[in-house]
Every structure is written in structure tokens, then in C-alpha cells.
PDB file of N, CA and C in Angstrom:
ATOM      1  N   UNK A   1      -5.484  -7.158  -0.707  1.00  0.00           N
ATOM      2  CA  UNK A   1      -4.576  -7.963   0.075  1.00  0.00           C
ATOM      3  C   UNK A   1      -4.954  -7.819   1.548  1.00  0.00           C
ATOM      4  N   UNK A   2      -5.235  -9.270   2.040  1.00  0.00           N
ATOM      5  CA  UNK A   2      -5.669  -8.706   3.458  1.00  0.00           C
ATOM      6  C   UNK A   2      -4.232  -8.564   4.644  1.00  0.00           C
ATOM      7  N   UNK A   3      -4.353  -8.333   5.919  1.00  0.00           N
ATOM      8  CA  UNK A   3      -3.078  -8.389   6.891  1.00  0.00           C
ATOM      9  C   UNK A   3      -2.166  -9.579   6.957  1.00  0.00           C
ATOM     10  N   UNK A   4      -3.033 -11.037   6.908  1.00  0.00           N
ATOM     11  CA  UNK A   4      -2.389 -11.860   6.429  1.00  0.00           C
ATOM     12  C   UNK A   4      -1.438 -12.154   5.456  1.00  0.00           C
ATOM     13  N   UNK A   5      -1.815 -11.858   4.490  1.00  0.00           N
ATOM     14  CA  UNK A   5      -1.314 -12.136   3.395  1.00  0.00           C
ATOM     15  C   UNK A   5      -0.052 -11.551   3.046  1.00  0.00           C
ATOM     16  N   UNK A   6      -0.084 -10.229   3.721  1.00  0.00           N
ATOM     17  CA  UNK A   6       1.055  -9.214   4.299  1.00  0.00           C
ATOM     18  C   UNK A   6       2.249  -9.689   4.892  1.00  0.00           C
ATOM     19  N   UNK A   7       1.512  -9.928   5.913  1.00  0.00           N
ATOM     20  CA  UNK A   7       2.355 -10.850   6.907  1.00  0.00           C
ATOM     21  C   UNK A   7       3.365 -12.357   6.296  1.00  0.00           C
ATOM     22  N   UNK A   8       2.675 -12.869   5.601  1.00  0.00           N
ATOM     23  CA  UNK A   8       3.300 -14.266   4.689  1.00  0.00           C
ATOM     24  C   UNK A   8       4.442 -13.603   3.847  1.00  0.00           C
ATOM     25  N   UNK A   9       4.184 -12.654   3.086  1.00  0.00           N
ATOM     26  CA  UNK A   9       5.402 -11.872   2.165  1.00  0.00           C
ATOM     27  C   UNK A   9       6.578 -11.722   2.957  1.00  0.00           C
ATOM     28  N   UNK A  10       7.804 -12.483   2.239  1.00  0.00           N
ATOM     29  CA  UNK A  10       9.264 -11.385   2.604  1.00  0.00           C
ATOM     30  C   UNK A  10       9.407 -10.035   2.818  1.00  0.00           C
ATOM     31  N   UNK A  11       9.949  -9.884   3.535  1.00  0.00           N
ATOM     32  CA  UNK A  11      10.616  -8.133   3.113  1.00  0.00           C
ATOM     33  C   UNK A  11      11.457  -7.747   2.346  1.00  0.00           C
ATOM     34  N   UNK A  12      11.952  -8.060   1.331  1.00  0.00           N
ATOM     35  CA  UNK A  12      12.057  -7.917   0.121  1.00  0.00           C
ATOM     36  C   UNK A  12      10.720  -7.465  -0.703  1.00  0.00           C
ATOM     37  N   UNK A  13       9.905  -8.633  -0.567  1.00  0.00           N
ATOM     38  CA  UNK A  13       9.171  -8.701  -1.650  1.00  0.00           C
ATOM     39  C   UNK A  13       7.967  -7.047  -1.289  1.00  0.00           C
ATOM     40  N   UNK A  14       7.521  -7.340   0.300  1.00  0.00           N
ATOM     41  CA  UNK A  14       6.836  -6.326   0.685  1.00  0.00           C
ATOM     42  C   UNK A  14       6.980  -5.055   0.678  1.00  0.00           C
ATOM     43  N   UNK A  15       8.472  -5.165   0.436  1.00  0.00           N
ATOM     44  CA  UNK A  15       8.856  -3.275   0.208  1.00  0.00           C
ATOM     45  C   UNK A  15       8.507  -3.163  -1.659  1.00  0.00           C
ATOM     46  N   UNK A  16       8.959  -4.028  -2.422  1.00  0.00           N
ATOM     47  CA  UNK A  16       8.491  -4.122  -3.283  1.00  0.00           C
ATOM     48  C   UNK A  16       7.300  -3.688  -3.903  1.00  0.00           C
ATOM     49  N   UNK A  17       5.889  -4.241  -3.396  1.00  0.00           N
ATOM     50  CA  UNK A  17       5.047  -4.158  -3.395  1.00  0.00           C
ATOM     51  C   UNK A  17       4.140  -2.578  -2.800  1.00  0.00           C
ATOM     52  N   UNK A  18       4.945  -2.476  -1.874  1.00  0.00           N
ATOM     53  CA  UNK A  18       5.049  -1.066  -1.407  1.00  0.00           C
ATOM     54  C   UNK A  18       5.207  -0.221  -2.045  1.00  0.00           C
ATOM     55  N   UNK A  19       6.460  -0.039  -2.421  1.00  0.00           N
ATOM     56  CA  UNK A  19       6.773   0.726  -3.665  1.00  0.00           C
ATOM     57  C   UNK A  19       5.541   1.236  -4.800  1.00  0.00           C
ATOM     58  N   UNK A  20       5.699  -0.111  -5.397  1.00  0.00           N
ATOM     59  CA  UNK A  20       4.419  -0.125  -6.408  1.00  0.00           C
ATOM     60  C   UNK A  20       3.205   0.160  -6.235  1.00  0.00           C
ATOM     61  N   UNK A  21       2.609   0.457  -5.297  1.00  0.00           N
ATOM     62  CA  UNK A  21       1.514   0.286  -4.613  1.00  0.00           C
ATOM     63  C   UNK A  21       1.390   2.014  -4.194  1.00  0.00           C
ATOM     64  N   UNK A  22       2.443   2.574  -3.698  1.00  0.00           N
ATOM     65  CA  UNK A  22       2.662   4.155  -4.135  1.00  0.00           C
ATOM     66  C   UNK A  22       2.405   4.651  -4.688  1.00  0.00           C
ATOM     67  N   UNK A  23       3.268   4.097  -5.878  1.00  0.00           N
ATOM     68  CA  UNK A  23       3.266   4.706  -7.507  1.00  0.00           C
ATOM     69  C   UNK A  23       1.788   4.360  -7.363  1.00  0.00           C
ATOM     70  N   UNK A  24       0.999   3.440  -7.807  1.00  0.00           N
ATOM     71  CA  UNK A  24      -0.618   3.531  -8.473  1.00  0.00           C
ATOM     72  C   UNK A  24      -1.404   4.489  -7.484  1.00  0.00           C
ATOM     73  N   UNK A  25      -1.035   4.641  -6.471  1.00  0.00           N
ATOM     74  CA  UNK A  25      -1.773   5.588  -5.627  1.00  0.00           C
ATOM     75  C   UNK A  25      -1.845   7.171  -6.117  1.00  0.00           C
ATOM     76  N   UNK A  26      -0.236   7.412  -6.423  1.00  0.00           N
ATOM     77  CA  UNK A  26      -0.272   8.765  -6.562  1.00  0.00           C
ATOM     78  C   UNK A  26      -0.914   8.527  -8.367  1.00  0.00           C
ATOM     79  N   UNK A  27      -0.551   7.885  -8.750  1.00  0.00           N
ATOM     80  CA  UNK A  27      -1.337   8.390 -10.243  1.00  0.00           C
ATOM     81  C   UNK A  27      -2.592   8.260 -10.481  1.00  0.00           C
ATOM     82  N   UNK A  28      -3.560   7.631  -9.351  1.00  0.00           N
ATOM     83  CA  UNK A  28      -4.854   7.185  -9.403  1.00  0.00           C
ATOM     84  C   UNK A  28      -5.675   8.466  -8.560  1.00  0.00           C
ATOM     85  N   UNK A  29      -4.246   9.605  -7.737  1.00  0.00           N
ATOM     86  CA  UNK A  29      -4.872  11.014  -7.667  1.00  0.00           C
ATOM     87  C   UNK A  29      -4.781  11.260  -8.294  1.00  0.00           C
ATOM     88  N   UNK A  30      -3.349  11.848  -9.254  1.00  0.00           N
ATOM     89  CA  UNK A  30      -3.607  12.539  -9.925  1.00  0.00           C
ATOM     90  C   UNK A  30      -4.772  12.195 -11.238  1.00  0.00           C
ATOM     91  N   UNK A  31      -5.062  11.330 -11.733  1.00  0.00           N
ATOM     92  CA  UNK A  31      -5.973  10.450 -12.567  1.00  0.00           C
ATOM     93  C   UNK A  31      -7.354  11.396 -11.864  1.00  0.00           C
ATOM     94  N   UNK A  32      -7.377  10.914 -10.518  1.00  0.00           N
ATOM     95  CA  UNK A  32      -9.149  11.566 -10.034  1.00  0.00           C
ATOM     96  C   UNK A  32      -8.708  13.128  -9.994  1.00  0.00           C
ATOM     97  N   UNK A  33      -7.918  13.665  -9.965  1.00  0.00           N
ATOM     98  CA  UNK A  33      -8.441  15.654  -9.831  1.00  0.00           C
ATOM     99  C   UNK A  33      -8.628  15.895 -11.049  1.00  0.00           C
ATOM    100  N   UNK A  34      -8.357  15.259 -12.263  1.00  0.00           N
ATOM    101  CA  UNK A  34      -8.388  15.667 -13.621  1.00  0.00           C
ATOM    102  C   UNK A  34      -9.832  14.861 -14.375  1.00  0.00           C
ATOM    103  N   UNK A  35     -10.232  14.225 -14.077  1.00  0.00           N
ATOM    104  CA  UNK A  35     -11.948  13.725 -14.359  1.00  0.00           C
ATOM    105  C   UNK A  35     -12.048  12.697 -13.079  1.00  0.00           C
ATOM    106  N   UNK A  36     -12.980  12.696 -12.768  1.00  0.00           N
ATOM    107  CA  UNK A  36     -13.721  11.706 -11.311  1.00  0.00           C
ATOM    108  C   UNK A  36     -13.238  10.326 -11.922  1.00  0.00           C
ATOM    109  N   UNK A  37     -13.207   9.085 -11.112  1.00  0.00           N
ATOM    110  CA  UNK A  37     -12.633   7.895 -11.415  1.00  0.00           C
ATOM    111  C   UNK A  37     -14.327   7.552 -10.905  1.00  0.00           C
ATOM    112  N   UNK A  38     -14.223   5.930 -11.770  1.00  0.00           N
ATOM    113  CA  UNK A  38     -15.785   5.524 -11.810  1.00  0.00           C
ATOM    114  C   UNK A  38     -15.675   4.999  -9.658  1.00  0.00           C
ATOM    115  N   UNK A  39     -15.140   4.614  -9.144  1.00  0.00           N
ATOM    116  CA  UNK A  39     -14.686   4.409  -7.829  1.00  0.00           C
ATOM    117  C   UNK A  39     -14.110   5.267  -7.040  1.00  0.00           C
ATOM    118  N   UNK A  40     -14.843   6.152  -6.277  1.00  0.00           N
ATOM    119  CA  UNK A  40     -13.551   7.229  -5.068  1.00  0.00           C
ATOM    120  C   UNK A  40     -13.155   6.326  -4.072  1.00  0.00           C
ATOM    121  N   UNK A  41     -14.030   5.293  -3.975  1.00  0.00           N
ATOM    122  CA  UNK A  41     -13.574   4.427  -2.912  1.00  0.00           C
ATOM    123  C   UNK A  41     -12.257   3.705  -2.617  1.00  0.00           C
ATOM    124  N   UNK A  42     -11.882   3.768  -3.969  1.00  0.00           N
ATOM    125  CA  UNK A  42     -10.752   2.738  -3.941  1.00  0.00           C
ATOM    126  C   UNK A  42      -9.432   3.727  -3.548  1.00  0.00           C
ATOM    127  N   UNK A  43      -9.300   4.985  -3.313  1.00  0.00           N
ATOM    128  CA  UNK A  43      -8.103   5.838  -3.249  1.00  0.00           C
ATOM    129  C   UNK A  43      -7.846   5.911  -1.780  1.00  0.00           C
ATOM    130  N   UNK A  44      -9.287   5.586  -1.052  1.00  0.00           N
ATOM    131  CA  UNK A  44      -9.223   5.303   0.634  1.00  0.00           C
ATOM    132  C   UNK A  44      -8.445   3.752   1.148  1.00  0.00           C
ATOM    133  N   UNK A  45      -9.186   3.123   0.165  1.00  0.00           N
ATOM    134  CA  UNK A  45      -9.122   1.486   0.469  1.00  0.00           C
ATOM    135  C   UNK A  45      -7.423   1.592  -0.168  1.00  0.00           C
ATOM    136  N   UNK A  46      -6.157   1.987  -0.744  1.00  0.00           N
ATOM    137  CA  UNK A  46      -5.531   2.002  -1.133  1.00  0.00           C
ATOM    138  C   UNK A  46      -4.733   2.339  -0.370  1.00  0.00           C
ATOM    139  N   UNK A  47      -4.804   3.836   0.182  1.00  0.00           N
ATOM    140  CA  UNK A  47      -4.022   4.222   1.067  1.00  0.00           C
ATOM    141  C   UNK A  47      -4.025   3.698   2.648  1.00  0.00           C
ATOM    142  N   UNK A  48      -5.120   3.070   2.585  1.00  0.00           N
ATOM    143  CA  UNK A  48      -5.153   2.198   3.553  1.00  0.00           C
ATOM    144  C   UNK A  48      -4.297   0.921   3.886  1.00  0.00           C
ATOM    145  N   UNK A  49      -4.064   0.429   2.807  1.00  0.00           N
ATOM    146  CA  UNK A  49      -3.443  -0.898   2.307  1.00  0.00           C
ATOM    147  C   UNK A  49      -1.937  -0.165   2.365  1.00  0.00           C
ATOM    148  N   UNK A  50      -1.672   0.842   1.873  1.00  0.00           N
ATOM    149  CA  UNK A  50      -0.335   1.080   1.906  1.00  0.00           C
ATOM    150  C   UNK A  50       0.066   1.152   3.914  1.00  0.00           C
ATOM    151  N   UNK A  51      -0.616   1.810   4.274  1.00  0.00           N
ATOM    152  CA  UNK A  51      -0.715   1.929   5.818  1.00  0.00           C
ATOM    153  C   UNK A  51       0.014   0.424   6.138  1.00  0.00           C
ATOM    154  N   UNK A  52      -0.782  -0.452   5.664  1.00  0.00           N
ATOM    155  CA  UNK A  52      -0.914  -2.090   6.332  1.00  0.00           C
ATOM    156  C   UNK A  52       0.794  -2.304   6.497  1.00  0.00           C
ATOM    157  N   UNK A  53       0.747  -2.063   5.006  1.00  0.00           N
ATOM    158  CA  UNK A  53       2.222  -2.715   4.460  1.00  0.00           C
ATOM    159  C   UNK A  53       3.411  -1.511   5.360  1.00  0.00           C
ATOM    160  N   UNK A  54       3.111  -0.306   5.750  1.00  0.00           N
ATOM    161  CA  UNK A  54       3.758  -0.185   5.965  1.00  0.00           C
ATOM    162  C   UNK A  54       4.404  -0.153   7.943  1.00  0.00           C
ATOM    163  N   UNK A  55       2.996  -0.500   8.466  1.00  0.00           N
ATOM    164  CA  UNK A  55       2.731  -0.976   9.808  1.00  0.00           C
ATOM    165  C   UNK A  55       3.614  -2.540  10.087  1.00  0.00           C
ATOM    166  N   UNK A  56       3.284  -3.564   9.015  1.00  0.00           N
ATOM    167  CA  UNK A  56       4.187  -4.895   8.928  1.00  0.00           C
ATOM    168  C   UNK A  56       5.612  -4.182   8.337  1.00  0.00           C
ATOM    169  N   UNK A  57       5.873  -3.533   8.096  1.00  0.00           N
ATOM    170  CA  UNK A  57       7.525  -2.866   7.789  1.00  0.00           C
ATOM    171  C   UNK A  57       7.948  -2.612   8.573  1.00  0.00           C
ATOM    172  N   UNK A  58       7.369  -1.825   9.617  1.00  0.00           N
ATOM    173  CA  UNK A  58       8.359  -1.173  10.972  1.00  0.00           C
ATOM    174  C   UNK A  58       7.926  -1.980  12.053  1.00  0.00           C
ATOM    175  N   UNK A  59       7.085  -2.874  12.002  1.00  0.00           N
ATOM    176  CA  UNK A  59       6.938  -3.855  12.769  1.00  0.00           C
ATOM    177  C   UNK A  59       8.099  -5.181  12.681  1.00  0.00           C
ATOM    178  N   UNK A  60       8.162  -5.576  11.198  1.00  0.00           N
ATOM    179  CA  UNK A  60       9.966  -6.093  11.026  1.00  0.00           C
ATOM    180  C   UNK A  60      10.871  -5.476  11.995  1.00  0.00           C
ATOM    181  N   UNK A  61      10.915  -4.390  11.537  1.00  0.00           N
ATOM    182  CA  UNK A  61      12.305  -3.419  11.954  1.00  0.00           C
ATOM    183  C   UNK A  61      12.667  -3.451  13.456  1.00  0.00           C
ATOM    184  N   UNK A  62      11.390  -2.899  13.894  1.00  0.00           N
ATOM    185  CA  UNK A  62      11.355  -3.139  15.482  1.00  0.00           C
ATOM    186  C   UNK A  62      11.945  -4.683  15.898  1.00  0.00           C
ATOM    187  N   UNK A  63      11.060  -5.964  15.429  1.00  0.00           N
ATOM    188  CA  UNK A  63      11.522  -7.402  15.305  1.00  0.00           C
ATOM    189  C   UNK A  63      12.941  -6.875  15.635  1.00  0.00           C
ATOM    190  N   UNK A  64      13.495  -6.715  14.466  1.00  0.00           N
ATOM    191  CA  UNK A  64      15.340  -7.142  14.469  1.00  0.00           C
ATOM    192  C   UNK A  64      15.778  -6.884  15.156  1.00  0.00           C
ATOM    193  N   UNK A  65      15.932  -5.379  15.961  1.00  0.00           N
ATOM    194  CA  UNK A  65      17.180  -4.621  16.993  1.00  0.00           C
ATOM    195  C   UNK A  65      16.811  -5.247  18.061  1.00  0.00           C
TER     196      UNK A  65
END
């Protein structure tokens, strides 16, 4: 998902997605300390993405007050 695409989502939907996007993170560690995943790359590129979503979250927040 790029910043855009971020940006187009509700906040509803983006906390949503957030959420979920957690969850596969933490189980895609715990998944890699217990045998290597065919990709390490993707646990960077992930938590990265959570970053995004959560940079357009408090960037809302700020918006409102």
C-alpha cells in the first residue's frame, strides 16, 4: 500500500487495517524466530507500512483539534 492510498482510506477503515496489519506482523515474527521465512525483507517493509498508517493517524488527529 503506498502513502496515497493511505491517505484515500477513512479512519475507520485505516485503523482497521492497522489493527490487522499488527496482528500479521507480530505473527510473521514470531513465524521467523522459529524457522527463517523464505523473505526477511518483508518484516522491515511491514513495519514500515505500519509506521505509514500510523503517521496518517496522528496526522488526522492533529487535523481535528
Amino acid at each position: 500500500m503506498k502513502k496515497e492510498e493511505i491517505k484515500e482510506l477513512g479512519t475507520q477503515d485505516l485503523k482497521d487495517r492497522l489493527e490487522q496489519a499488527q496482528k500479521d506482523y507480530l505473527q510473521m515474527k514470531i513465524n521467523h524466530a522459529i524457522s527463517p521465512i523464505d523473505n526477511p525483507a518483508a518484516i522491515t517493509r511491514d513495519r514500515k507500512m505500519i509506521a505509514r498508517m500510523k503517521t496518517e493517524l496522528r496526522q488526522r488527529e492533529l487535523n481535528n483539534k
